[in-house]
C-alpha atoms as a PDB file:
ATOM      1  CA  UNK A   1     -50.600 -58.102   5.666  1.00  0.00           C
ATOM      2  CA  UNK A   2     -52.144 -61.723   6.266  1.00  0.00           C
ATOM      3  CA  UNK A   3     -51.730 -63.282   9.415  1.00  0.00           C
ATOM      4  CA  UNK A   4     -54.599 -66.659  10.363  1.00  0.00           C
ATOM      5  CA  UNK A   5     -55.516 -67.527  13.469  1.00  0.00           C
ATOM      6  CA  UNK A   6     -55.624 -71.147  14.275  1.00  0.00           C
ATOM      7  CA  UNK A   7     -59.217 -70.865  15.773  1.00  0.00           C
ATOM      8  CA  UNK A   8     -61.765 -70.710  13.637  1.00  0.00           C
ATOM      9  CA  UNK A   9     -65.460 -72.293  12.956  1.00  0.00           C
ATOM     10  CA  UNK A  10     -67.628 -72.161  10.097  1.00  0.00           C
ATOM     11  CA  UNK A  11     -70.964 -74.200   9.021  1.00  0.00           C
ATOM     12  CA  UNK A  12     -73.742 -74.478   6.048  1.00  0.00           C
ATOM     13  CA  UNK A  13     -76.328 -75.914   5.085  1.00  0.00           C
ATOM     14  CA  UNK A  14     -77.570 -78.056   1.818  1.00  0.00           C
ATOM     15  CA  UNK A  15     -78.790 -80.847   0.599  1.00  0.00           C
ATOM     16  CA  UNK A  16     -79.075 -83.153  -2.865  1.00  0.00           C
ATOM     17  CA  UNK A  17     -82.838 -84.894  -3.936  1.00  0.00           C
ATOM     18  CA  UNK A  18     -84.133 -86.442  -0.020  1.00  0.00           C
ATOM     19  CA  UNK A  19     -81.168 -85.830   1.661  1.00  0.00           C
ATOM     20  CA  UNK A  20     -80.443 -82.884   3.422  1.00  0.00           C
ATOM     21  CA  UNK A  21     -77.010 -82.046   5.159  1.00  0.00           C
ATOM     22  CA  UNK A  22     -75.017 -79.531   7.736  1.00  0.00           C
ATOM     23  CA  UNK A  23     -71.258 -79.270   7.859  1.00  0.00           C
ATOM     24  CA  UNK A  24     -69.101 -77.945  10.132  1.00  0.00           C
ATOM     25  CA  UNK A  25     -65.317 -77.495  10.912  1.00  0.00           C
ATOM     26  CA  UNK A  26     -63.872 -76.317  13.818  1.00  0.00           C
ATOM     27  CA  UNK A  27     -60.430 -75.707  14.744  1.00  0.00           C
ATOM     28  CA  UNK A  28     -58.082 -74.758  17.687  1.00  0.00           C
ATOM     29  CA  UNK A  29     -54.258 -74.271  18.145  1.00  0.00           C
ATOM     30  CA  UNK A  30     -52.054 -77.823  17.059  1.00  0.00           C
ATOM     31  CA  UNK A  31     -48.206 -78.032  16.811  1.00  0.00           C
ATOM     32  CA  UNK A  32     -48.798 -79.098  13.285  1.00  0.00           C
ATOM     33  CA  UNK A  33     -51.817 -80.099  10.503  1.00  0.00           C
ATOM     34  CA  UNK A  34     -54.637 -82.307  12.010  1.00  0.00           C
ATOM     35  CA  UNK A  35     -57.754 -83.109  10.036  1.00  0.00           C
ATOM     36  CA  UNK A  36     -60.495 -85.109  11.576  1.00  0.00           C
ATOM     37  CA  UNK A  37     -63.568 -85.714   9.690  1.00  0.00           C
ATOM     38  CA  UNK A  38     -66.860 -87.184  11.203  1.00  0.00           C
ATOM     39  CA  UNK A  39     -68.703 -88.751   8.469  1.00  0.00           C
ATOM     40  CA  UNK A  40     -71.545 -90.744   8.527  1.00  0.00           C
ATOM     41  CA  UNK A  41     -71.758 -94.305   6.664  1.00  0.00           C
ATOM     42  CA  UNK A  42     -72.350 -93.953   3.267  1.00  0.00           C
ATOM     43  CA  UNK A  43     -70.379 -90.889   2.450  1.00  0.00           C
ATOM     44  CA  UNK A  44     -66.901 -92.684   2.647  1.00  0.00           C
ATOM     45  CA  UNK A  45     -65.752 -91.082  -1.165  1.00  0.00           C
ATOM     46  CA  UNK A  46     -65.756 -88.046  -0.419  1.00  0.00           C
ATOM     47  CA  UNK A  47     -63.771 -88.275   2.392  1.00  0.00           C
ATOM     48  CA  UNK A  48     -59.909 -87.460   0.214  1.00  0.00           C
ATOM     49  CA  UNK A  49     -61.946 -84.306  -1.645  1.00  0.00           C
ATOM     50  CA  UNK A  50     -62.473 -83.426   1.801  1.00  0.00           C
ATOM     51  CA  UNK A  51     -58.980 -83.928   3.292  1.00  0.00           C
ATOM     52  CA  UNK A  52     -57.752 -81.793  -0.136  1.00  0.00           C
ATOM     53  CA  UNK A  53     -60.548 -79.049   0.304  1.00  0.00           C
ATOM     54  CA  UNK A  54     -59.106 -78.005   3.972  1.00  0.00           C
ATOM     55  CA  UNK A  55     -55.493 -78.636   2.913  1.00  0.00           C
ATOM     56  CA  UNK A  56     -56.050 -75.595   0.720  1.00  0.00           C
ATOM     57  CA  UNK A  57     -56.883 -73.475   3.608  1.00  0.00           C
ATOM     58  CA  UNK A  58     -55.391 -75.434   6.707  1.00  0.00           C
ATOM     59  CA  UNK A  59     -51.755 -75.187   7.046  1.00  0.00           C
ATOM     60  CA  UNK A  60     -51.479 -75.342  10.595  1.00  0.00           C
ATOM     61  CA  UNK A  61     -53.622 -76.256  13.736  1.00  0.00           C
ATOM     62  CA  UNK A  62     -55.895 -79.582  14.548  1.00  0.00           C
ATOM     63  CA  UNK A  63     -59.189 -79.292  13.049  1.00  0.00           C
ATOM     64  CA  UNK A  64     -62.262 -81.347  12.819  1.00  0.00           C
ATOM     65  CA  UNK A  65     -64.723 -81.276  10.371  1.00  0.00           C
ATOM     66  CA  UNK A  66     -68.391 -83.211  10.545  1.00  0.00           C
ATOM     67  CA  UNK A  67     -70.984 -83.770   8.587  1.00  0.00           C
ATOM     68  CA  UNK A  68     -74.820 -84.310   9.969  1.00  0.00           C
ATOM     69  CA  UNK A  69     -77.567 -85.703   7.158  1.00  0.00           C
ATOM     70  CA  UNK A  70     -81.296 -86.342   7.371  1.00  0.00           C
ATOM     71  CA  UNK A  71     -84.000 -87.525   5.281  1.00  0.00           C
ATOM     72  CA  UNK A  72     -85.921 -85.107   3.876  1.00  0.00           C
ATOM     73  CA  UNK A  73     -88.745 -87.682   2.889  1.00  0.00           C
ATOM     74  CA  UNK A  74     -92.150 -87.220   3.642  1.00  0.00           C
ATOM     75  CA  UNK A  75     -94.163 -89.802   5.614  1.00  0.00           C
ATOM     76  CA  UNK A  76     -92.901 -93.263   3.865  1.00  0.00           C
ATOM     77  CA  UNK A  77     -95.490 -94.666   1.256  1.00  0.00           C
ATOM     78  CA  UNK A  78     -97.320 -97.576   2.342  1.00  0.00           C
ATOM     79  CA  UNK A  79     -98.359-100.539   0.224  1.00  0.00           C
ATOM     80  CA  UNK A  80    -102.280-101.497   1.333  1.00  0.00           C
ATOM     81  CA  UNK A  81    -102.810-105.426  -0.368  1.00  0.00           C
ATOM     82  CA  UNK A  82    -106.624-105.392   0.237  1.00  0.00           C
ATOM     83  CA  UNK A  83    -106.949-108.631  -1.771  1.00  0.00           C
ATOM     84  CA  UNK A  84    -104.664-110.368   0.282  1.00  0.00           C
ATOM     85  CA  UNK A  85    -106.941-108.943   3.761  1.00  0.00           C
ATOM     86  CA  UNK A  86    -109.910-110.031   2.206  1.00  0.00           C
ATOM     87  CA  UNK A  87    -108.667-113.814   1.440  1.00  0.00           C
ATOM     88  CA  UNK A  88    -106.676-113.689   5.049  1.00  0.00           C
ATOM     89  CA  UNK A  89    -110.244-112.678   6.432  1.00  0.00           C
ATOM     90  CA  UNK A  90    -112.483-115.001   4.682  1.00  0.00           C
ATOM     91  CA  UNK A  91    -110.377-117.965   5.208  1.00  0.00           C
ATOM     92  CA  UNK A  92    -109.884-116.933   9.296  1.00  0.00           C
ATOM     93  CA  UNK A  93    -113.075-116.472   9.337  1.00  0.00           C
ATOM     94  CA  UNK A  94    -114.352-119.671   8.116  1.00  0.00           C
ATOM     95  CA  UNK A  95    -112.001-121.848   9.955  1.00  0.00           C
ATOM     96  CA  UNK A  96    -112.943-119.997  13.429  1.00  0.00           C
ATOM     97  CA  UNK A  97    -116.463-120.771  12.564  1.00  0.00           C
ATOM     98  CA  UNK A  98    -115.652-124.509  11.876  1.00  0.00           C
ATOM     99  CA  UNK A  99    -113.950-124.775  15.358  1.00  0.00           C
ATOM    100  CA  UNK A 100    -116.858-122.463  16.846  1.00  0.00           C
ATOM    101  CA  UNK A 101    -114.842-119.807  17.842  1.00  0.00           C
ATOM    102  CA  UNK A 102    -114.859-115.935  17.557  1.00  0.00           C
ATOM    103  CA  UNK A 103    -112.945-114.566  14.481  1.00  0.00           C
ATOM    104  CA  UNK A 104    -109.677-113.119  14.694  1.00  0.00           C
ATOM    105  CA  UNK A 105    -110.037-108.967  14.898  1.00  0.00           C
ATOM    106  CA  UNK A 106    -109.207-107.087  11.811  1.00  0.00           C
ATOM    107  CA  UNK A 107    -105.495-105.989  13.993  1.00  0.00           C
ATOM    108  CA  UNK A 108    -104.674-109.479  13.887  1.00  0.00           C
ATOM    109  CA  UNK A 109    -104.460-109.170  10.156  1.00  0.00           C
ATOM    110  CA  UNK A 110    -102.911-106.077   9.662  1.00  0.00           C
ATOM    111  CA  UNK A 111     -99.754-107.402  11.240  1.00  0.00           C
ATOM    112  CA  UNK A 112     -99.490-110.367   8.831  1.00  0.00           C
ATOM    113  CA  UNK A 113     -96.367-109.742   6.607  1.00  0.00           C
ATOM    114  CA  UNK A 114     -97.301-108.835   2.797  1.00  0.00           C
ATOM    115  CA  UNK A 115    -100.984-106.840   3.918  1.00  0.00           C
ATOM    116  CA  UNK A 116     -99.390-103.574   5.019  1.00  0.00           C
ATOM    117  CA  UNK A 117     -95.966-102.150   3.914  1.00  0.00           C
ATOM    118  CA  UNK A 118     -93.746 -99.431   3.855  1.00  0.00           C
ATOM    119  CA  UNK A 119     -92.075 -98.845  -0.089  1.00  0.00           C
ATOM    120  CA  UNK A 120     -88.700 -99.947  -0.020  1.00  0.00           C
ATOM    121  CA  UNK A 121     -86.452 -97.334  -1.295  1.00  0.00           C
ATOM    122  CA  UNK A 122     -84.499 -98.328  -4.370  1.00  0.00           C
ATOM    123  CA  UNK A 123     -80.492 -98.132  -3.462  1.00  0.00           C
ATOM    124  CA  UNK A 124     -78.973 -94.929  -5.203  1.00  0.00           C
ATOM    125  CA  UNK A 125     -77.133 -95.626  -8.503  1.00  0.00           C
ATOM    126  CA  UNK A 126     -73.886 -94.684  -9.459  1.00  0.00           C
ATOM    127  CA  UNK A 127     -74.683 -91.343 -11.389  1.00  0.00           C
ATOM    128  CA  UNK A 128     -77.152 -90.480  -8.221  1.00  0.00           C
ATOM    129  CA  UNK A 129     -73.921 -90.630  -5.940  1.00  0.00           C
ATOM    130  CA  UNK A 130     -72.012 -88.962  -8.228  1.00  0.00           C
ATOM    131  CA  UNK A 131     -74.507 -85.932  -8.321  1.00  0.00           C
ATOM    132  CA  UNK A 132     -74.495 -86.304  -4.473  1.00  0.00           C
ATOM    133  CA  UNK A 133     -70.946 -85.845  -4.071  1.00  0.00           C
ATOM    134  CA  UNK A 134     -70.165 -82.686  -6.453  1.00  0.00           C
ATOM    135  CA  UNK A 135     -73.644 -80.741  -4.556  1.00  0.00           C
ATOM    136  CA  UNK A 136     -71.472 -82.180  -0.888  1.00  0.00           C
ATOM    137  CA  UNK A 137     -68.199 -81.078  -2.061  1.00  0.00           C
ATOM    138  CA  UNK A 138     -69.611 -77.860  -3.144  1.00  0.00           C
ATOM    139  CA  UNK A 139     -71.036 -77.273  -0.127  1.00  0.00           C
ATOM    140  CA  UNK A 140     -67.592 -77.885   1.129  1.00  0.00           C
ATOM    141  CA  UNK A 141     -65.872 -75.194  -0.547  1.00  0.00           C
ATOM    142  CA  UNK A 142     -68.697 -73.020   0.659  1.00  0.00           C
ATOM    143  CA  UNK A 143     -67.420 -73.825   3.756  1.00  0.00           C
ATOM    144  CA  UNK A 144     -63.841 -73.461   3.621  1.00  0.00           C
ATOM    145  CA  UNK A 145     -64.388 -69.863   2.417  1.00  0.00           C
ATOM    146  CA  UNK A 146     -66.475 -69.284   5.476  1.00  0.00           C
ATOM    147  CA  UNK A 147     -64.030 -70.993   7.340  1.00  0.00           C
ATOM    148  CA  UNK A 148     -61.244 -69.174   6.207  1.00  0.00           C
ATOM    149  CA  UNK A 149     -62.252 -65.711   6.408  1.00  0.00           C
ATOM    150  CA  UNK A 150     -63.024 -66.373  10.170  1.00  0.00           C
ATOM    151  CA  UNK A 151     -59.341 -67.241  10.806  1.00  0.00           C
ATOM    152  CA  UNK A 152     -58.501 -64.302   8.931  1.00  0.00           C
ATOM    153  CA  UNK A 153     -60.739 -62.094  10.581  1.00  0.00           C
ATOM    154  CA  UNK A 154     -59.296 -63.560  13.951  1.00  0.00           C
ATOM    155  CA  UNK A 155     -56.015 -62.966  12.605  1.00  0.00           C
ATOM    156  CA  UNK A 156     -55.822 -59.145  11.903  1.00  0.00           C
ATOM    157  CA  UNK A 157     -56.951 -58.477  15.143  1.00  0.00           C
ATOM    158  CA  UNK A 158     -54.037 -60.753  17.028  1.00  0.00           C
ATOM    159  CA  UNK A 159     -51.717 -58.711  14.146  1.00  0.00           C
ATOM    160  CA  UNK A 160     -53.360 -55.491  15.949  1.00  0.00           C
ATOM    161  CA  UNK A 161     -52.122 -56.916  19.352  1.00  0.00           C
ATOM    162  CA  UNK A 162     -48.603 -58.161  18.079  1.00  0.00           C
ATOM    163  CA  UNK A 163     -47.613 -54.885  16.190  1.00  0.00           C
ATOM    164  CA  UNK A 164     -48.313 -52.889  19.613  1.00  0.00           C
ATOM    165  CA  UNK A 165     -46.288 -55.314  21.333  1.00  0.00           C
ATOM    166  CA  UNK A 166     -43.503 -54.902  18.911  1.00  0.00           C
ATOM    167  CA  UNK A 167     -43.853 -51.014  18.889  1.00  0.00           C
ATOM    168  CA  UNK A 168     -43.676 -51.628  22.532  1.00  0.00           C
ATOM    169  CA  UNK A 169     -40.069 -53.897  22.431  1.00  0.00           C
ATOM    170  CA  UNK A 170     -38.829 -51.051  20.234  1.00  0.00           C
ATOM    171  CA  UNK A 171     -39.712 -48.383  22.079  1.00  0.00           C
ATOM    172  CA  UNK A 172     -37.912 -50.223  25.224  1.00  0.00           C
ATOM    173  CA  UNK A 173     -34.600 -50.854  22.964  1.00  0.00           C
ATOM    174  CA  UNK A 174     -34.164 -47.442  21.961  1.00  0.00           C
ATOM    175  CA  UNK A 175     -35.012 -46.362  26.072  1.00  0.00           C
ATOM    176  CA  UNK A 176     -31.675 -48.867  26.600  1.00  0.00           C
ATOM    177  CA  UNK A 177     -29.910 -47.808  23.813  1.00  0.00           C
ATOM    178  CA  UNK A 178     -30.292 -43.986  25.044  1.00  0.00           C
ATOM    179  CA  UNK A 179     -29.715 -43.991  28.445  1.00  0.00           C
ATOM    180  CA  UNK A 180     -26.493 -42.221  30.062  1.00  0.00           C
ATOM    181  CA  UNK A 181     -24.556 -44.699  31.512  1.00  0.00           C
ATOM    182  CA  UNK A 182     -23.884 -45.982  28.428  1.00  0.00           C
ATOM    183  CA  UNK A 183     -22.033 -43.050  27.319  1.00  0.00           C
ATOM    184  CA  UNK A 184     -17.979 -43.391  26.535  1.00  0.00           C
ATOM    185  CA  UNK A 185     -17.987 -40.813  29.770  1.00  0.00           C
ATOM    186  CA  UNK A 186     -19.789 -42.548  32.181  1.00  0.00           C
ATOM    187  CA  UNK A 187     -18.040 -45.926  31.316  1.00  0.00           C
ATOM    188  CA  UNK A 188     -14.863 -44.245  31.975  1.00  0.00           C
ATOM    189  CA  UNK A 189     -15.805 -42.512  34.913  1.00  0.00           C
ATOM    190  CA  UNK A 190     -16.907 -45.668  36.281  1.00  0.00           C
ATOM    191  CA  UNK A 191     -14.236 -47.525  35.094  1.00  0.00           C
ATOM    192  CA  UNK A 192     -11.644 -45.204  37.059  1.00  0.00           C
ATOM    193  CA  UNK A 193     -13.480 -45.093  40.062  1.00  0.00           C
ATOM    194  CA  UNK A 194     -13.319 -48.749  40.372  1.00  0.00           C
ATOM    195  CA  UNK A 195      -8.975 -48.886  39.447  1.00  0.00           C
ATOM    196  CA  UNK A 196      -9.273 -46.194  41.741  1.00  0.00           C
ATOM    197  CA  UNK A 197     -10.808 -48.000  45.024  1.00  0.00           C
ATOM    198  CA  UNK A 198      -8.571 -51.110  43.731  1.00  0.00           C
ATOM    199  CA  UNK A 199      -5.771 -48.785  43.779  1.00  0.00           C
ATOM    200  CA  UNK A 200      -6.499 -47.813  47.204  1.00  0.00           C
ATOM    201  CA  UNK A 201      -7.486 -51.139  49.126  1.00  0.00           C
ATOM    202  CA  UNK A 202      -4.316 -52.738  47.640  1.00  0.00           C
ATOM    203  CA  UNK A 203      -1.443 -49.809  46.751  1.00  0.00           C
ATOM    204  CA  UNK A 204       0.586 -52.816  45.516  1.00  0.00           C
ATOM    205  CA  UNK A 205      -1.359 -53.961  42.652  1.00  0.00           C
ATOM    206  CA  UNK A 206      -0.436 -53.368  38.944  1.00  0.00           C
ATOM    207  CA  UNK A 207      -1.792 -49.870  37.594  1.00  0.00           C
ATOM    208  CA  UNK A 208      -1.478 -50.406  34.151  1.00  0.00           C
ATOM    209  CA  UNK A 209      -2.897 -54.171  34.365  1.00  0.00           C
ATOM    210  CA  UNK A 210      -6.112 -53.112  36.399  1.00  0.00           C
ATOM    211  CA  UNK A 211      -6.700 -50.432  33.334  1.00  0.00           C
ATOM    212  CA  UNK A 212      -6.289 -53.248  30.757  1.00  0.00           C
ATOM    213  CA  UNK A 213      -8.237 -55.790  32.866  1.00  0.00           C
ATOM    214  CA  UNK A 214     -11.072 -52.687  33.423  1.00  0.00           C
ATOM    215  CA  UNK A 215     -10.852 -52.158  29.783  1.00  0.00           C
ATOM    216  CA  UNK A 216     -11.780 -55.724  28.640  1.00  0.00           C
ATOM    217  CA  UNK A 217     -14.846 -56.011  31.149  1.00  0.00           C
ATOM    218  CA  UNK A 218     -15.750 -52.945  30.027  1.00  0.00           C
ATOM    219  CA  UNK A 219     -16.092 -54.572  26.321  1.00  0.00           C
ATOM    220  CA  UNK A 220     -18.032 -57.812  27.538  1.00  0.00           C
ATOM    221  CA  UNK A 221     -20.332 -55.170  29.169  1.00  0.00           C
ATOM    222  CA  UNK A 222     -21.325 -53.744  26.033  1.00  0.00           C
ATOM    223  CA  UNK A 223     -24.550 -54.206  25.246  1.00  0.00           C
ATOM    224  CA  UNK A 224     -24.850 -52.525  21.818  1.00  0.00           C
ATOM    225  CA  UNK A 225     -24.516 -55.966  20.107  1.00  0.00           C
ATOM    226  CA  UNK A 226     -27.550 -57.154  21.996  1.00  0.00           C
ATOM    227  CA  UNK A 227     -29.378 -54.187  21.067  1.00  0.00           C
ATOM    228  CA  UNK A 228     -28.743 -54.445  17.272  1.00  0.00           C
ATOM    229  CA  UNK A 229     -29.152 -58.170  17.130  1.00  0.00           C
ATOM    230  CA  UNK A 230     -32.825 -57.108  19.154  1.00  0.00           C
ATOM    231  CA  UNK A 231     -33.561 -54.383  16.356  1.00  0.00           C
ATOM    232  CA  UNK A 232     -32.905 -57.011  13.473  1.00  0.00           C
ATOM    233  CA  UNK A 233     -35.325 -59.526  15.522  1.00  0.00           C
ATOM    234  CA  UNK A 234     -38.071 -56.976  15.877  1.00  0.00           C
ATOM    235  CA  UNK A 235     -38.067 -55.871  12.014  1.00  0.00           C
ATOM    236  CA  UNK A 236     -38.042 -59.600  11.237  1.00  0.00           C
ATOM    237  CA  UNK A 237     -40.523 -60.593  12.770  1.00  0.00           C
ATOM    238  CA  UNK A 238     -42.417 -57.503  11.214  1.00  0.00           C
ATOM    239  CA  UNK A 239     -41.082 -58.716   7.862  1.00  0.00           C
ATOM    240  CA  UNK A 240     -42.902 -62.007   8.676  1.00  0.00           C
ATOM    241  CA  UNK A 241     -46.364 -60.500   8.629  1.00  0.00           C
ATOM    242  CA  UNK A 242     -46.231 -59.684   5.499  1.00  0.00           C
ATOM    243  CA  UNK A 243     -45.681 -63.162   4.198  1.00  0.00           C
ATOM    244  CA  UNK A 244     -48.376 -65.642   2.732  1.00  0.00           C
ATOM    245  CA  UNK A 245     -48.711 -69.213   4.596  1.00  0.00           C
ATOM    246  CA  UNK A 246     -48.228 -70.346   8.410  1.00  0.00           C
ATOM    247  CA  UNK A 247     -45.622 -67.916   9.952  1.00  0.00           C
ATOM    248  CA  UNK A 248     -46.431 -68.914  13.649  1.00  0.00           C
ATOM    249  CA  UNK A 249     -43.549 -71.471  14.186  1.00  0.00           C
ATOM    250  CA  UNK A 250     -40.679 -68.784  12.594  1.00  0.00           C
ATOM    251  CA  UNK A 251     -42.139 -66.215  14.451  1.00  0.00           C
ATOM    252  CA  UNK A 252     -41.911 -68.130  17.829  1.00  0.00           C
ATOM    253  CA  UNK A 253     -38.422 -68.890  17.090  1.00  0.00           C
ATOM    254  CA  UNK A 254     -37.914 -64.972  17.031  1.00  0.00           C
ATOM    255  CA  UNK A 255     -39.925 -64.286  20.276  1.00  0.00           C
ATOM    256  CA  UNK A 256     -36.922 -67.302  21.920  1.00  0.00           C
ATOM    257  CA  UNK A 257     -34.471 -64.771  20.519  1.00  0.00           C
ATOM    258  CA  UNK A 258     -35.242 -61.901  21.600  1.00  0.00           C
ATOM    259  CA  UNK A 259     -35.783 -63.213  24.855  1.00  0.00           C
ATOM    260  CA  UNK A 260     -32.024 -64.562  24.956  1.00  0.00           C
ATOM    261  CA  UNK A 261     -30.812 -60.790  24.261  1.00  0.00           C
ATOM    262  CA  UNK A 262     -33.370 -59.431  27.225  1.00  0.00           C
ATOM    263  CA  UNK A 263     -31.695 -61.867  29.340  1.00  0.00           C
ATOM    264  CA  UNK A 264     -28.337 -60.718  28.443  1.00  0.00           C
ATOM    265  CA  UNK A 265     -29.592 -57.133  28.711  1.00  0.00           C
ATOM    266  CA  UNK A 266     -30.049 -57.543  31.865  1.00  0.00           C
ATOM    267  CA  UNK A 267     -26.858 -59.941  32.943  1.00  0.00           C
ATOM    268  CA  UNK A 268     -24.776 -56.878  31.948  1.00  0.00           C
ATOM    269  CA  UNK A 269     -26.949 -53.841  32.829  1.00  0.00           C
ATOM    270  CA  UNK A 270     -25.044 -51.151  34.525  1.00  0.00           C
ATOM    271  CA  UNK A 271     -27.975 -49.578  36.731  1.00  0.00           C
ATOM    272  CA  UNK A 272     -31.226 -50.104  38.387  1.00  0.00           C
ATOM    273  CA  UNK A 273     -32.357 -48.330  35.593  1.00  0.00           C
ATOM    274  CA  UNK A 274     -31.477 -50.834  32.797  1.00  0.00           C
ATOM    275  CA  UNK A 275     -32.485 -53.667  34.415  1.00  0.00           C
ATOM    276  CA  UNK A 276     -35.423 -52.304  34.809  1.00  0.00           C
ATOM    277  CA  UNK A 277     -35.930 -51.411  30.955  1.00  0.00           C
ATOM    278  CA  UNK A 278     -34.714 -55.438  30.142  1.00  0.00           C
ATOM    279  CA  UNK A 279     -37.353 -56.377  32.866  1.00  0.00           C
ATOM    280  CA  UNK A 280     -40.265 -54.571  31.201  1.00  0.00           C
ATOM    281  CA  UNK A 281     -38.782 -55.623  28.000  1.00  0.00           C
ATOM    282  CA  UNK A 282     -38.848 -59.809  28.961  1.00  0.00           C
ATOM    283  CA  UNK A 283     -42.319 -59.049  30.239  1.00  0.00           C
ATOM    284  CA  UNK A 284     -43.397 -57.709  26.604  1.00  0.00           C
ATOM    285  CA  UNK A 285     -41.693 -60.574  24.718  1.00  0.00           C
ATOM    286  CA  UNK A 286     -43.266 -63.211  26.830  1.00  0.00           C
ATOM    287  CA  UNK A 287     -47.109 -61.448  26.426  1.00  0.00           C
ATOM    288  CA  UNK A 288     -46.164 -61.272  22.657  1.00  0.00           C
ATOM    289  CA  UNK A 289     -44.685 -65.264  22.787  1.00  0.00           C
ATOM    290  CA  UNK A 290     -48.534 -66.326  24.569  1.00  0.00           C
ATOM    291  CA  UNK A 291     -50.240 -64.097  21.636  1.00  0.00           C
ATOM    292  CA  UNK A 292     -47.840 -66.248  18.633  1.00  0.00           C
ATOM    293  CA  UNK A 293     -49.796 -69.485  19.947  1.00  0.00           C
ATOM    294  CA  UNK A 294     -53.016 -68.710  17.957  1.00  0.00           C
ATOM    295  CA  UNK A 295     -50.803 -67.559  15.239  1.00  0.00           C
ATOM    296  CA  UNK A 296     -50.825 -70.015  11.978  1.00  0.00           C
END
């Protein structure tokens, strides 16, 4: 059985040449498929690999996925033009001396443009970004494997939580389906009883219609067709776990079913008793309908 959660995280670390990376994705419950990727300038083509590479793991929830870089240069190189100091300083000097003034500190020349600089990086070429890309995009497949055996992880322990609460909605049919006053006797016992104290409060009424009249409540009161339609939700939805892909949505659909035959459970139960059983039974199905929400 695979079931995914919708929650998940994952990150990793790598890097290509003097650039060094971290990506992460994160992801909580969404209605449908929501990718959001953070990428910093520069990095705009890989952003499709990227929408492709979660597709094949991401069926159903809103996730975002980032990606952080950094240099991983040493200091920059710097570019020392002594000749150019020395002429800047001899000529400086000279003309301070001709105006009788004190020369110019050596600071005042470092500052002049073209004495001291910093190497100008040459701009990648197109077989650098290339290389770039495939080490990112690996990266990101690295990822989504993190990523989704998280959500799996996550996953078989909500599928520990929803088989208990199926065992549980199962265990409260059969209770209904059991219990005595659903027996052919006690219908009819409680059926005459009632023509009985009819019979008695008004001597004039129709016998023979208050049976047939008795008879046909008595068949909207069934409730085995509620059961069985509650048995075939509960080994669907079972069925359901053991399918591939997002099952969440069918599986709430299900849960809004067999809340509809609770609720009728209990519009036509007979006793305290039953009620009681399609109470604890609503209160299962709603605790297993809260538990579907992290569900794929």
């Amino acid at each position: 059985m695979t079931v995914n959660s919708m929650t998940g995280f994952a990150r990793v670390e790598g890097g290509y040449e003097t650039t060094g990376w971290a990506l992460e994705i994160r992801s909580v419950n969404g209605r449908g498929a929501d990718v959001k990727l953070r990428l910093p300038q520069g990095f705009e083509s890989i952003e499709a690999p990227l929408r492709k590479c979660v597709a094949s793991v991401v069926r159903r929830g809103s996730v975002t996925l980032s990606l952080n870089t950094q240099s991983r240069d040493a200091l920059p190189e710097v570019r020392f033009n002594a000749a150019l100091l020395n002429s800047l300083m001899e000529q400086g000097d000279a003309l301070a001396r001709a105006r009788g003034e004190t020369p110019p500190p050596l600071s005042a020349y470092l500052s002049l443009r073209g004495v001291v600089d910093s190497a100008i990086e040459a701009a990648p070429d197109a077989a650098d970004l290339e290389a770039r890309d495939a080490a990112l995009l690996a990266d990101a497949e690295r990822l989504m494997t993190a990523f989704a055996a998280m959500r799996a992880s996550e996953g078989a322990q909500l599928l520990g939580v929803l088989t208990g609460q199926l065992d549980e909605m199962q265990r409260l049919r059969d209770e209904a389906a059991a219990r005595p006053e659903r027996s052919v006797e006690a219908v009819r016992q409680r059926l005459g009883d009632q023509v009985a104290a009819l019979l008695e409060a008004s001597p004039r009424l129709d016998e023979a219609r208050l049976h047939q009249e008795a008879a046909l409540l008595a068949t909207k009161a069934d409730i085995q067709e509620e059961l069985d339609r509650l048995d075939g939700h509960i080994a669907a939805a079972r069925a359901l776990f053991s399918e591939d892909g997002a099952i969440g949505r069918k599986l709430d659909f299900l849960a809004q079913e067999m809340n509809r035959e609770a609720n009728t459970l209990c519009s036509k139960s007979p006793s305290r008793e039953m009620t009681a059983i399609g109470l604890a039974l609503k209160a299962v199905i709603d605790q297993f309908k809260e538990q579907l929400q992290n569900i794929e």
